[in-house]
Protein backbone atom coordinates (compact mmCIF):
# COMPACT_ATOMS: atom_id res chain seq x y z
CA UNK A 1 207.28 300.13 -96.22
CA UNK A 2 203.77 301.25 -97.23
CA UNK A 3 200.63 299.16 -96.99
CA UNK A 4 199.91 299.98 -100.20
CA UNK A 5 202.92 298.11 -101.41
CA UNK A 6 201.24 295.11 -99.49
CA UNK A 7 199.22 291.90 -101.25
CA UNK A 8 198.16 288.87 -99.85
CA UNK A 9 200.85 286.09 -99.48
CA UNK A 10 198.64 283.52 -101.76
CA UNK A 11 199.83 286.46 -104.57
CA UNK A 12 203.67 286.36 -103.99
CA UNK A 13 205.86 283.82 -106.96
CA UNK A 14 207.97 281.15 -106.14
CA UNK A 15 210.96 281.82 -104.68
CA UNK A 16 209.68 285.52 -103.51
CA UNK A 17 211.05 287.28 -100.29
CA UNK A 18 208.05 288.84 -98.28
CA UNK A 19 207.44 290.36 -94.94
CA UNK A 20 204.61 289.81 -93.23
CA UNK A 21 203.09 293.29 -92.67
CA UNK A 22 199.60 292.66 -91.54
CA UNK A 23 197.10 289.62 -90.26
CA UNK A 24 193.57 290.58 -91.77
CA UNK A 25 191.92 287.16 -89.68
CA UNK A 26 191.24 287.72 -86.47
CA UNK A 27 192.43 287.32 -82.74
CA UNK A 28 192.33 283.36 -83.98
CA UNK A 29 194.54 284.07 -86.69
CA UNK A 30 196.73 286.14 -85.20
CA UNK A 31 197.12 283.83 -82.12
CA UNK A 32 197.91 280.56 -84.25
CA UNK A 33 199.91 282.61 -86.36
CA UNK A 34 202.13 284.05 -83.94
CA UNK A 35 202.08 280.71 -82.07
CA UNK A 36 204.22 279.60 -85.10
CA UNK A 37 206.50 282.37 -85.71
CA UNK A 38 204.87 284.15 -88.52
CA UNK A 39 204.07 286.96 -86.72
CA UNK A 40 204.20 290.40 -88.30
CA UNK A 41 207.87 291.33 -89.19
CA UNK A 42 208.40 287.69 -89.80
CA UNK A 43 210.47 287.50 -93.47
CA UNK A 44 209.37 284.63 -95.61
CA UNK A 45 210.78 282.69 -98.26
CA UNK A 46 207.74 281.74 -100.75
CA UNK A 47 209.26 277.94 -101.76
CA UNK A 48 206.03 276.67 -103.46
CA UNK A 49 201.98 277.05 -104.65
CA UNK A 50 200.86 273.43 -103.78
CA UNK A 51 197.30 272.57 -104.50
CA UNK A 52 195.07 275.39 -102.84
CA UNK A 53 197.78 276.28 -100.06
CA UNK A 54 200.99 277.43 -100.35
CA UNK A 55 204.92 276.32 -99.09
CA UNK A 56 206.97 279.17 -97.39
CA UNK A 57 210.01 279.15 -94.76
CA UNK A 58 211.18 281.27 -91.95
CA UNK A 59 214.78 280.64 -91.74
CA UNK A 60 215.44 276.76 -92.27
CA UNK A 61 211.73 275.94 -91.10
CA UNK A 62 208.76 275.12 -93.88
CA UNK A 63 205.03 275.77 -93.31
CA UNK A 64 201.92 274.65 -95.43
CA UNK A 65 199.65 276.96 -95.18
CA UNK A 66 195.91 276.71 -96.51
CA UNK A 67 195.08 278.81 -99.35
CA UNK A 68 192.33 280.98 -97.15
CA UNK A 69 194.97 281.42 -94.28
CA UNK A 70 197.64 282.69 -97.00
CA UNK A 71 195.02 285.20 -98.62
CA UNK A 72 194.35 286.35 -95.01
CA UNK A 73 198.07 286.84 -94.28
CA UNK A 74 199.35 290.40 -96.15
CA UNK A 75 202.81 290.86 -96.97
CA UNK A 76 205.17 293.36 -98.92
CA UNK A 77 208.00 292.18 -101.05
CA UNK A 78 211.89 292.64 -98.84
CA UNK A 79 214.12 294.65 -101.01
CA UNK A 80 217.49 293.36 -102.17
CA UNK A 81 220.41 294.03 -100.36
C-alpha cells in the first residue's frame, strides 16, 4: 500500500472499505484516536456522510466522527478479496 494511494477519510463513499494508513493531527489526535481503536491499520467500514461528520465501523462498533477529525484521518481503500 502506497501513500500515494491514500485520501482523507471525509473523501471515501458510502459503504467504502478503508484502512487507516496515517493520523496527520497530532499527539492529541493520535492519542484519542487510538484510545478508540482507530489506530493505524484499523479497517473501516464508511456507513454514512451525516451533516459535517461522518458514520464508520470497526467490526460491529459505529463512530461519529467530526468532519475536521475525518479530513485529518488518511486512509487507502482495502482491496477485495
Amino acid at each position: 500500500m502506497t501513500s500515494s494511494a491514500a485520501f482523507p477519510l471525509m473523501m471515501a463513499g458510502a459503504g467504502a472499505r478503508v484502512r487507516v494508513v496515517a493520523l496527520r493531527g497530532g499527539a492529541g489526535l493520535d492519542k484519542r484516536m487510538t484510545e478508540m481503536g482507530l489506530n493505524v491499520g484499523a479497517e473501516l467500514v464508511v456507513r454514512q456522510h451525516q451533516g459535517g461528520g461522518v458514520v464508520v465501523m470497526r467490526g460491529e462498533t459505529r463512530f461519529a466522527l467530526g468532519g475536521g477529525m475525518a479530513h485529518k484521518i488518511m486512509v487507502a481503500p482495502v482491496a477485495s478479496a
